[in-house]
Protein backbone atom coordinates (compact mmCIF):
# COMPACT_ATOMS: atom_id res chain seq x y z
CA UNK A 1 0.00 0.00 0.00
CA UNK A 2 3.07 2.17 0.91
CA UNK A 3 4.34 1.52 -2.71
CA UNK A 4 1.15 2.50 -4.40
CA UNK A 5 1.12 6.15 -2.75
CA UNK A 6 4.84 6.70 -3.30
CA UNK A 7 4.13 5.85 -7.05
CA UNK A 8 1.33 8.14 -7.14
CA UNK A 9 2.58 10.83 -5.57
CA UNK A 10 5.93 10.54 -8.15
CA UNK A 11 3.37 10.31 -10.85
CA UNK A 12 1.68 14.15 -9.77
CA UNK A 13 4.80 15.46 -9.18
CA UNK A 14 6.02 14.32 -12.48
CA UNK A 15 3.13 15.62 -14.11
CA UNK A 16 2.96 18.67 -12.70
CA UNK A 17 6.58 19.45 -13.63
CA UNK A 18 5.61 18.92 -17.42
CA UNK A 19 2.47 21.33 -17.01
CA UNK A 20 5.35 23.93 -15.77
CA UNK A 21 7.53 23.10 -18.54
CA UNK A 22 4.56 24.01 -21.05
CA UNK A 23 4.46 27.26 -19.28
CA UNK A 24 7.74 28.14 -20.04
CA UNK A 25 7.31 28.32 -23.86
CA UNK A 26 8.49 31.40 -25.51
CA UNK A 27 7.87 32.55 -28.98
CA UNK A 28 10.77 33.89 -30.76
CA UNK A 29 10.72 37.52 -33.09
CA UNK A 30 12.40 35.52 -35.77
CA UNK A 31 9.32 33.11 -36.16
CA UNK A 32 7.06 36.25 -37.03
CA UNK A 33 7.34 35.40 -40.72
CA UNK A 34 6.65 31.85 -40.07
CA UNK A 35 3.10 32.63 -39.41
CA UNK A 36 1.56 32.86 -42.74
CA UNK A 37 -0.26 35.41 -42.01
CA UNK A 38 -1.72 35.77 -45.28
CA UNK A 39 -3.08 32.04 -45.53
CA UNK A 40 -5.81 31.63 -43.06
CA UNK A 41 -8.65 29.47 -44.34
CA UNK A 42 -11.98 30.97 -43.75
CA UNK A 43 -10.72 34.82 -43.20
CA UNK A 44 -9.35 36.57 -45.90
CA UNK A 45 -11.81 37.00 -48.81
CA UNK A 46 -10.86 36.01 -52.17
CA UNK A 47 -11.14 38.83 -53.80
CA UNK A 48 -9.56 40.87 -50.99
CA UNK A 49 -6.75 43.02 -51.71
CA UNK A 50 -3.98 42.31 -48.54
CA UNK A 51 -0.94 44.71 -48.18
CA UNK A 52 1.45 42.58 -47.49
CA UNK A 53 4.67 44.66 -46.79
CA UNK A 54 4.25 43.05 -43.50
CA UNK A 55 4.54 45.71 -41.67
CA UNK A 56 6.97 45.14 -38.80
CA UNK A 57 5.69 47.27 -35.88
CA UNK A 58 3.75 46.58 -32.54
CA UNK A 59 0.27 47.41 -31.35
CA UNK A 60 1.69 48.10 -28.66
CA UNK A 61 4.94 49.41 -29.49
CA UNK A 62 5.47 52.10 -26.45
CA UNK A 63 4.89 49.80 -23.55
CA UNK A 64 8.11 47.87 -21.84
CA UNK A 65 8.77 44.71 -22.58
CA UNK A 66 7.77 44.69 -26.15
CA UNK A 67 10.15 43.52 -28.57
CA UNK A 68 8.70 42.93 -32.18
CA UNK A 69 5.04 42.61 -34.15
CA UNK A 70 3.57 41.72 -37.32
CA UNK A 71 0.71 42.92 -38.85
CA UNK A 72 -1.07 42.27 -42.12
CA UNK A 73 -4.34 44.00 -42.81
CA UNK A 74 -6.97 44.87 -45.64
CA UNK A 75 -9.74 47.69 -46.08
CA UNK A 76 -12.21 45.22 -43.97
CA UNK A 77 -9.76 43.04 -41.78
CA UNK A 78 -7.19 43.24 -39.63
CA UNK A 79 -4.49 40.34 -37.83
CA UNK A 80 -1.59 41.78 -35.35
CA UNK A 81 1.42 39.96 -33.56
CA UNK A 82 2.80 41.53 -30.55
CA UNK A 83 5.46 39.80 -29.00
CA UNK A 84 7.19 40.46 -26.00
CA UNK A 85 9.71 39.78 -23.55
CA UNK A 86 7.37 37.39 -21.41
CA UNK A 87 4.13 36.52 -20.79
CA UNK A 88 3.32 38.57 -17.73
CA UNK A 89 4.66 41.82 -20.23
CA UNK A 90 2.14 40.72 -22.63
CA UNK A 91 -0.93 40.81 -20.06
CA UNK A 92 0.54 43.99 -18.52
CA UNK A 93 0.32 45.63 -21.87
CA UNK A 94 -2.98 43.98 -22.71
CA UNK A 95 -4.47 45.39 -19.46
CA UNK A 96 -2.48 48.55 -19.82
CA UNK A 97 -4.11 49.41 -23.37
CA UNK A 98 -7.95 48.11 -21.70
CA UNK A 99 -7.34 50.98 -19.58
CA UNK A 100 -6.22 53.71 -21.51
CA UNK A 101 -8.61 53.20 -25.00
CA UNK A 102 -11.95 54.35 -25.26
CA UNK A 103 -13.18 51.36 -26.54
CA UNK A 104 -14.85 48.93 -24.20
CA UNK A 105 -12.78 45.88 -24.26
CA UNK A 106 -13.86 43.08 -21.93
CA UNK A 107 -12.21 39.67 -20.90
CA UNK A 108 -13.53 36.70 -22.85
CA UNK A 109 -15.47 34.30 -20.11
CA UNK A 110 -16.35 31.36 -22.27
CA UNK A 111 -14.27 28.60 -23.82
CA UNK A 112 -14.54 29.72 -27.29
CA UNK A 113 -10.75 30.43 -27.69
CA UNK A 114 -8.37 28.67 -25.90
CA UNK A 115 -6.38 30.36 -22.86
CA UNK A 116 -6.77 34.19 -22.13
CA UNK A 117 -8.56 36.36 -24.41
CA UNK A 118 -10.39 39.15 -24.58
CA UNK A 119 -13.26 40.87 -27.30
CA UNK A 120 -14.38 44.48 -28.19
CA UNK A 121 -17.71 44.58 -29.39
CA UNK A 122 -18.56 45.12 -31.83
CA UNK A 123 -15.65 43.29 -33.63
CA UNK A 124 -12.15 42.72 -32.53
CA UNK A 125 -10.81 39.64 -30.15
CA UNK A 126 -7.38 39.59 -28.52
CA UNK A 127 -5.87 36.61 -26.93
CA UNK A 128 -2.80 35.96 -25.03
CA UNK A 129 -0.51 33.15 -26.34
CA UNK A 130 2.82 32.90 -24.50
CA UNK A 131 4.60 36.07 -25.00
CA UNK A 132 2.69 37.47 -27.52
CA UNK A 133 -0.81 39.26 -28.01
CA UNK A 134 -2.92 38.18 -30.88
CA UNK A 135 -4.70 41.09 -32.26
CA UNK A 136 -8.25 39.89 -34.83
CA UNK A 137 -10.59 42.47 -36.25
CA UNK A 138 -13.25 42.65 -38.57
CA UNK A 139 -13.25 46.55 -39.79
CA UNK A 140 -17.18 47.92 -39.90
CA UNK A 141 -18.96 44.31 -38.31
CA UNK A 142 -21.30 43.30 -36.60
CA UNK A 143 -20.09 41.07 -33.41
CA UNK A 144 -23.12 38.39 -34.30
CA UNK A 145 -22.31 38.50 -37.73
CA UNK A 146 -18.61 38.01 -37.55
CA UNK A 147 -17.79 36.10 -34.18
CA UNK A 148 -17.38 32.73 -35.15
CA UNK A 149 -14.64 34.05 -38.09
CA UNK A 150 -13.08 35.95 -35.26
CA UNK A 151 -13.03 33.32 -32.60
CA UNK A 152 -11.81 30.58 -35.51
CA UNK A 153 -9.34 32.69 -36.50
CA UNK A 154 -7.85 33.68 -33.56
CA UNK A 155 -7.49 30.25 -32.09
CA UNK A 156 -5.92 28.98 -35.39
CA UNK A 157 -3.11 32.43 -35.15
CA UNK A 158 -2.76 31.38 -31.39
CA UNK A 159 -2.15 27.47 -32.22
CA UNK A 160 0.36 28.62 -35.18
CA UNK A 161 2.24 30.93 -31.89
CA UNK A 162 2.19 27.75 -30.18
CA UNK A 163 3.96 25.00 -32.71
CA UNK A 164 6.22 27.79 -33.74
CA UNK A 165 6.97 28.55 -29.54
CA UNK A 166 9.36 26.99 -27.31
């Protein structure tokens, strides 16, 4: 009986050290390009004309702890990297801009996207992979209309952050 808790008490410790090690993940600048920002099934229309000078700069370029973006947008849409020099930067700077914009931006409650994230009505999500902040909108929208593009494609951006981070 003695041998049976030892071995499951090893086994939660051991687990528990892997959930910290998938904490620790870090998504590097030089990956920015790696996103394919400019593929992303169900988004972009086809017909949509994309400037894709991928411009290099941050959403939220004055706050510490940034260190490089990526943004790629149209006349109707919108998709921004952020990334910074840790997670808890990234939140700081996500709660930093909720506070200091006049739009109403509110933390997501639901399950919809995976991890931390947060919406603007009437059409722009934000979600918090890592060190980076994932910036979707969907210019002149909606939120019924668009919601489901906006939640699909910010989970897909945040899962590309992820197999790119380590």
């Amino acid at each position: 009986m003695k041998k049976l808790i030892l071995l499951i008490i090893i086994m939660v410790y051991i687990t528990g050290c892997e959930k910290d090690k998938q904490h620790e993940k870090f998504f590097d600048t030089e990956n920015l390009s790696l996103l394919d920002l400019a593929n992303i099934d169900g988004f972009w229309d086809d017909d949509e004309i994309i400037d894709t000078s991928y411009n290099m700069e941050m959403s939220f370029e004055s706050h510490s702890g940034s260190l490089k973006g990526i943004n790629l947008y149209s006349e109707k849409k919108l998709v921004w990297i952020s990334v910074f020099t840790t997670r808890d930067m990234a939140i700081d700077a996500m709660e930093s801009r909720i506070n200091n914009v006049a739009a109403m931006i509110q933390e997501g409650t639901s399950d919809v996207i995976n991890g931390r994230w947060w919406f603007s009505t009437p059409n722009a999500v934000f979600v918090n992979k890592w060190n980076t902040i994932i910036e979707v909108v969907i210019f002149d929208a909606n939120n019924e209309e668009v919601k489901d593009t906006l939640y699909s494609t910010a989970n897909e951006l945040a899962k590309r952050v992820d197999n790119l981070s380590k």
